[in-house]
C-alpha atoms as a PDB file:
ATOM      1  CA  UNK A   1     -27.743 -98.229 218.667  1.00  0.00           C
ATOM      2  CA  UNK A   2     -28.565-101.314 217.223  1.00  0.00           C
ATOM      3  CA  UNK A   3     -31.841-102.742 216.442  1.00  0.00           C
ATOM      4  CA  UNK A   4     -32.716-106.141 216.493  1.00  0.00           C
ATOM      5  CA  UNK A   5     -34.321-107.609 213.492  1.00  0.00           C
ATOM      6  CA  UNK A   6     -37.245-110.241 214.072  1.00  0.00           C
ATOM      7  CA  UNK A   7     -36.830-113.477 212.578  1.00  0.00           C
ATOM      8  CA  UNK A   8     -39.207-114.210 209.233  1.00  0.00           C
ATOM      9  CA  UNK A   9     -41.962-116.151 210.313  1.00  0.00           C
ATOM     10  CA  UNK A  10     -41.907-119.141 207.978  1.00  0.00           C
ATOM     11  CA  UNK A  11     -45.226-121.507 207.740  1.00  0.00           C
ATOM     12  CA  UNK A  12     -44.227-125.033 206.169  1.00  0.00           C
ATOM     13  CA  UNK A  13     -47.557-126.826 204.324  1.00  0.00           C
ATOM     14  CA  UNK A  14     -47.516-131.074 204.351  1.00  0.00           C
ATOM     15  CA  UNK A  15     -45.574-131.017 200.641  1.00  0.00           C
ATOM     16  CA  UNK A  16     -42.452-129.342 202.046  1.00  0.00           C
ATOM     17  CA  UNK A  17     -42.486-132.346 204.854  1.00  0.00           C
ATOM     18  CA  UNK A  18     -43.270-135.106 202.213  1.00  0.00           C
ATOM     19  CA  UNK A  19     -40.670-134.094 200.080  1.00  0.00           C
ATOM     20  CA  UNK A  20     -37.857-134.328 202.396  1.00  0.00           C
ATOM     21  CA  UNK A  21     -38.209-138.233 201.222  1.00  0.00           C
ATOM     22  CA  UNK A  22     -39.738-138.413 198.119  1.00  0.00           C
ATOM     23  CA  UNK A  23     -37.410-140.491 196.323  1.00  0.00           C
ATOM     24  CA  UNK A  24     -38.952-140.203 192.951  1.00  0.00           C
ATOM     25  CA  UNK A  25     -38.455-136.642 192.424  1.00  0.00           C
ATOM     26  CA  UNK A  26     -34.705-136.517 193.485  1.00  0.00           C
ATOM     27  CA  UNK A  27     -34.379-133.274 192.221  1.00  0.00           C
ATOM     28  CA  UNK A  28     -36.863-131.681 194.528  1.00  0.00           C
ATOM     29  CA  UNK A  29     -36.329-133.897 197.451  1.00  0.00           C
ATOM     30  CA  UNK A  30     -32.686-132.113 197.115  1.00  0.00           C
ATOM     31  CA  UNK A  31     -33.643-128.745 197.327  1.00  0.00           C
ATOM     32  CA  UNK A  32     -35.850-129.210 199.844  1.00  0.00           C
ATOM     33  CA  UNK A  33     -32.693-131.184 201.674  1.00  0.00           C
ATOM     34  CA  UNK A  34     -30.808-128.159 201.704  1.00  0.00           C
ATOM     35  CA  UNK A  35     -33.683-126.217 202.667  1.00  0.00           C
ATOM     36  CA  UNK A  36     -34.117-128.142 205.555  1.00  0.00           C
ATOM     37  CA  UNK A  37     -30.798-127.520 206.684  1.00  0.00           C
ATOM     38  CA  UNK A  38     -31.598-123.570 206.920  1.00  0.00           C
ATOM     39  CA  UNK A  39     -34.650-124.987 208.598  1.00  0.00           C
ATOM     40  CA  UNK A  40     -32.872-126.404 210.963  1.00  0.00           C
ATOM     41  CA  UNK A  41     -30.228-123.995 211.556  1.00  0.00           C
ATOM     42  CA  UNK A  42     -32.730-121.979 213.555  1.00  0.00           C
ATOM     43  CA  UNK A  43     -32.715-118.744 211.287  1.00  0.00           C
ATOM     44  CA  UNK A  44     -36.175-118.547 210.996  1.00  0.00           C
ATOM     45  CA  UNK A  45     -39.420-119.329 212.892  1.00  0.00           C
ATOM     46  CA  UNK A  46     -40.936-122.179 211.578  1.00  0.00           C
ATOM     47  CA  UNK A  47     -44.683-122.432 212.097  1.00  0.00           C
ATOM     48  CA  UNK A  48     -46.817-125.559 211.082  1.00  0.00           C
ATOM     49  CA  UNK A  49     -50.204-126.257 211.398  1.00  0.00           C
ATOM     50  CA  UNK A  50     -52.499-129.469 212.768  1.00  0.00           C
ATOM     51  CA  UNK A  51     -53.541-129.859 209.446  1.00  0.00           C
ATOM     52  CA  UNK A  52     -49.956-130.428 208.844  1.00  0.00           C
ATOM     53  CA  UNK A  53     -49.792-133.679 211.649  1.00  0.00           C
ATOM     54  CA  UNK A  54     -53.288-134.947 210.338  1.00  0.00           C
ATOM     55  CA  UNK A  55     -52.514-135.254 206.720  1.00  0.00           C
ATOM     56  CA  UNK A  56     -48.559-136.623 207.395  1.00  0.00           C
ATOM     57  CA  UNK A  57     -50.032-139.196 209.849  1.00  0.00           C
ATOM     58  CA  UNK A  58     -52.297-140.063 206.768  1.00  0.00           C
ATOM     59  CA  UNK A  59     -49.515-141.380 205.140  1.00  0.00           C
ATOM     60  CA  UNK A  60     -50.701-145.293 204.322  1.00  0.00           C
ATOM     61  CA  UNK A  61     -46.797-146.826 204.501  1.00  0.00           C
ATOM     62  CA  UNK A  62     -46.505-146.672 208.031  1.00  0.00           C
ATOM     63  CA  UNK A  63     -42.345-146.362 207.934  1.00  0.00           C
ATOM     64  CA  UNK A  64     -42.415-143.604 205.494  1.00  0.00           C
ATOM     65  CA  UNK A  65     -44.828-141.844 208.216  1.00  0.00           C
ATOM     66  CA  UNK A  66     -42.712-142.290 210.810  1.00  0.00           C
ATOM     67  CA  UNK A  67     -39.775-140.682 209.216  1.00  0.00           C
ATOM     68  CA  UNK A  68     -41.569-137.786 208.037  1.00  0.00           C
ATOM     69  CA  UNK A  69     -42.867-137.092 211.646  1.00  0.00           C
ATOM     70  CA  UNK A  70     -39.433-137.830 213.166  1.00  0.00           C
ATOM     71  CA  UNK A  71     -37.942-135.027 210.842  1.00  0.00           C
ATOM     72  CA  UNK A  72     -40.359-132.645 212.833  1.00  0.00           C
ATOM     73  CA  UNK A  73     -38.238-133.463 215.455  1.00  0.00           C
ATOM     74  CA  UNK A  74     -35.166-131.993 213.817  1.00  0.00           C
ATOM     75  CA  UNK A  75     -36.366-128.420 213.994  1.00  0.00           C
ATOM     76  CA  UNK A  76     -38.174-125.755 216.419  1.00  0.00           C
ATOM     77  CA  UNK A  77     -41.394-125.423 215.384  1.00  0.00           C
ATOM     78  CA  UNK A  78     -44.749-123.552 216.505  1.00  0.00           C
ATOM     79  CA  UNK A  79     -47.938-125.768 216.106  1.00  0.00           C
ATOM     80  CA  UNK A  80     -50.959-123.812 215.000  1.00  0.00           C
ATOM     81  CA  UNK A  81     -54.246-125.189 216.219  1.00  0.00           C
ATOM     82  CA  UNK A  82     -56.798-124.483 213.572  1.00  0.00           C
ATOM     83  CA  UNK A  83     -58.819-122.118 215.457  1.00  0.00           C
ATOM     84  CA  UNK A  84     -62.696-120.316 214.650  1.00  0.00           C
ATOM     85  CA  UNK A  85     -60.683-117.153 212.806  1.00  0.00           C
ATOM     86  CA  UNK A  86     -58.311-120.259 211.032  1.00  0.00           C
ATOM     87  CA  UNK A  87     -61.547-122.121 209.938  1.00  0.00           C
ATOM     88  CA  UNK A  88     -63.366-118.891 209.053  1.00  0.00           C
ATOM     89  CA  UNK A  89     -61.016-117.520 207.076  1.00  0.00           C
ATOM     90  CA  UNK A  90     -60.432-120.681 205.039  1.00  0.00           C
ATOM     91  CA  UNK A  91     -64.012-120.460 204.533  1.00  0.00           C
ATOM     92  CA  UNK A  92     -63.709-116.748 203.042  1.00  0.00           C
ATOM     93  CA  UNK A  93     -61.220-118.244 200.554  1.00  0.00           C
ATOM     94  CA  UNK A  94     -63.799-120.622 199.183  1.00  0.00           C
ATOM     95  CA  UNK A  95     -66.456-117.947 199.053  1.00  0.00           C
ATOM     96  CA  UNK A  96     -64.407-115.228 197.373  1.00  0.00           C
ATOM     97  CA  UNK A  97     -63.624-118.448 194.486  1.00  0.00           C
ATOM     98  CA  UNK A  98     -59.710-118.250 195.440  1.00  0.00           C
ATOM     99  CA  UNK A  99     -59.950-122.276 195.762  1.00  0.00           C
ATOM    100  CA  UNK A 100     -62.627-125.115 196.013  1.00  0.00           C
ATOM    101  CA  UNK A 101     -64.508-126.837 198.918  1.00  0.00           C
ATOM    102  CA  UNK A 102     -62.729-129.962 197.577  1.00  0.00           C
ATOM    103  CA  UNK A 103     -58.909-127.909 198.021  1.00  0.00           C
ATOM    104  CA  UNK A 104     -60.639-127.146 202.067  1.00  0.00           C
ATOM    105  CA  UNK A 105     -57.056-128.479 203.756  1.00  0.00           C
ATOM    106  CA  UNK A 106     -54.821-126.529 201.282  1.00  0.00           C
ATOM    107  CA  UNK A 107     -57.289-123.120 202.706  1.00  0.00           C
ATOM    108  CA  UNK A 108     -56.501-123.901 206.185  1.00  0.00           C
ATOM    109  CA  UNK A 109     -52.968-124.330 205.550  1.00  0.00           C
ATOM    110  CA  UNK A 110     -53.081-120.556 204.239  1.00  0.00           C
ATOM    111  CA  UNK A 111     -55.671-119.326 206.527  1.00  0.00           C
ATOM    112  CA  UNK A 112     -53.411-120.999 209.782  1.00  0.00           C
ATOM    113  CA  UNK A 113     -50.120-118.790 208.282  1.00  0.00           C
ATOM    114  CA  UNK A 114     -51.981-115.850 207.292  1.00  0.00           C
ATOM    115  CA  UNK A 115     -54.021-115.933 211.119  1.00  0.00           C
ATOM    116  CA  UNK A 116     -50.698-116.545 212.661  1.00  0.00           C
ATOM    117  CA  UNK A 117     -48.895-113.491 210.651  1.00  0.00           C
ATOM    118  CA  UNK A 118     -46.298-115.706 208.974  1.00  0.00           C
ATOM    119  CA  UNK A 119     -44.314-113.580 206.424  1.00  0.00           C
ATOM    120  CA  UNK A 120     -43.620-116.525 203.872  1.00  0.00           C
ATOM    121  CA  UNK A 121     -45.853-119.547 202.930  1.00  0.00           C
ATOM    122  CA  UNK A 122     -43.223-122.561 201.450  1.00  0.00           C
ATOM    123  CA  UNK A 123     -44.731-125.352 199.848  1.00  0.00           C
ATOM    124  CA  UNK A 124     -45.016-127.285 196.556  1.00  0.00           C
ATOM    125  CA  UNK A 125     -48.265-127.449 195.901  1.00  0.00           C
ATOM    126  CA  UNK A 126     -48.167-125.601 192.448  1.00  0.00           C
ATOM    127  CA  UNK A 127     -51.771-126.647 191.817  1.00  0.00           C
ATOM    128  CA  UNK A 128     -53.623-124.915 194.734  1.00  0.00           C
ATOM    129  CA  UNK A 129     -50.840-123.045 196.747  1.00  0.00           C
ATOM    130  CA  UNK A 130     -47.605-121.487 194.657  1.00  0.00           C
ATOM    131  CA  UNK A 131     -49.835-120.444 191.778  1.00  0.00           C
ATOM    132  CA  UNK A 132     -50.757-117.359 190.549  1.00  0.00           C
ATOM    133  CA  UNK A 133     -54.488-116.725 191.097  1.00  0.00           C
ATOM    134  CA  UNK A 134     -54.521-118.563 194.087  1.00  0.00           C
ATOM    135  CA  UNK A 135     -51.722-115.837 195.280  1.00  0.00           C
ATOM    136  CA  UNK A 136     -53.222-112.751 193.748  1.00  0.00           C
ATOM    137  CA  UNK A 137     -56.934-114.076 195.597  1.00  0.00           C
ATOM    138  CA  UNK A 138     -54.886-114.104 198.556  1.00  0.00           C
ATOM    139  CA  UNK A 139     -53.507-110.479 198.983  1.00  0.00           C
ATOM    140  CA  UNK A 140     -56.606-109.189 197.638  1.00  0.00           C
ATOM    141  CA  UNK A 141     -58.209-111.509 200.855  1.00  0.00           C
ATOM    142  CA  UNK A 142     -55.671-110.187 202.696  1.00  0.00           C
ATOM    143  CA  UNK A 143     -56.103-106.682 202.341  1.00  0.00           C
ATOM    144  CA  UNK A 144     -59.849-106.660 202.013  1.00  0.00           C
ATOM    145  CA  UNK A 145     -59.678-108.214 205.782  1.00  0.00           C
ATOM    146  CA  UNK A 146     -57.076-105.984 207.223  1.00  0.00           C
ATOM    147  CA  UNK A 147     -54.635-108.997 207.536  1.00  0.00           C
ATOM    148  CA  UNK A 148     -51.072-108.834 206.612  1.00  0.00           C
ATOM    149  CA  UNK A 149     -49.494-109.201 203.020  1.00  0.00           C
ATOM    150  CA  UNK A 150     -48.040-112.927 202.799  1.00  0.00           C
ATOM    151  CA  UNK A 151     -45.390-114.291 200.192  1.00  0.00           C
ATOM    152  CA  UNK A 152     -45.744-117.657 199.115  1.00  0.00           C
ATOM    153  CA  UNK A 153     -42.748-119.604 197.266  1.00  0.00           C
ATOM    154  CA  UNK A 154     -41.611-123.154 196.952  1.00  0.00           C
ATOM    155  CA  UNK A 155     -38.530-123.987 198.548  1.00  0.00           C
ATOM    156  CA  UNK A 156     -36.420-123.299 195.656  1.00  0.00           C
ATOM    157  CA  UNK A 157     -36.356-119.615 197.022  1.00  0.00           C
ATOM    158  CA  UNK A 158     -35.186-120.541 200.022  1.00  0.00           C
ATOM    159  CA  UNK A 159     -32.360-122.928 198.647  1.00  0.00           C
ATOM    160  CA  UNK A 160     -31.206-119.768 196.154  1.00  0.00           C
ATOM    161  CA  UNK A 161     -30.122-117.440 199.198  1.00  0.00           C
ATOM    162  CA  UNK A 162     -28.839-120.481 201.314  1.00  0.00           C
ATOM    163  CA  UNK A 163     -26.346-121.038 198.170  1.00  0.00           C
ATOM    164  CA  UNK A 164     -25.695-117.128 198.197  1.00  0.00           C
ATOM    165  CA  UNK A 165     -24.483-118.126 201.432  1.00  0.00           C
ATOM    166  CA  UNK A 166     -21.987-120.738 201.106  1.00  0.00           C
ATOM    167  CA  UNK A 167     -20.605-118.500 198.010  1.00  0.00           C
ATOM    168  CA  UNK A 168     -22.261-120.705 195.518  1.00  0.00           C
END
């Protein structure tokens, strides 16, 4: 008997979306290239939020915006309205201190995956996102509230096993 395996539930913040053409940081605009790829290959479930649109249609140079949405195109994607629960648990973040009123998008970006039981938070926000406290505020959050455990990585974790892959 075989079992099927559900794919991981992947929630992409605004930084993983910039970066697919952010020509000063080659390096990183590389990796998250290749990432993309996987992305687009279908292998996981790729959620994004509203928060996501608003702050990529923010983007003052009109032709970089329209690139960056038009590479939403390129993969299957859920949309994640940011809901009462969404906006209430973002809240709970700023209460418990995990981040500040100031960081309030960067909340609902982690309370839309963690609402939407994502497995896997990818961004590159190392200031408010892939850190450490912010990620040790969030499992305790997460299993103070009954919520499932999240893992949150930049996309450098995700380009390691695609290179495992091609026998890199």
């Amino acid at each position: 008997m075989q079992v099927a395996l559900n794919k991981t539930k992947v929630y992409l913040d605004t930084s993983v979306i910039s970066y697919l053409e952010q020509k000063d940081a080659p390096e990183q605009m590389q990796i998250t290239r290749n990432v993309w790829d996987t992305f687009k290959s279908g292998k996981y479930d790729i959620y994004i939020s509203d928060v996501v649109i608003r702050e990529l249609s923010k983007c003052s140079d009109s032709q970089k915006r329209a690139l960056l949405l038009s590479h939403l195109d390129e993969i299957d994607y859920k949309l994640v309205d940011v809901t009462h629960e969404v906006f209430a648990f973002a809240e709970q973040m700023i209460d418990f201190g995990i981040l500040k009123k100031k960081s309030f998008d960067d909340c609902q970006h982690i309370a839309a995956a963690v609402i939407s039981n994502c497995d896997v938070i990818i961004s590159w926000n190392f200031k408010h996102i892939v850190n450490y406290d912010t990620i040790k505020g969030i499992k305790i959050l997460t299993t103070t509230e009954g919520y499932k455990d999240i893992l949150i990585y930049s996309p450098e974790v995700f380009q390691s096993e695609r290179e495992d892959e091609n026998g890199s």
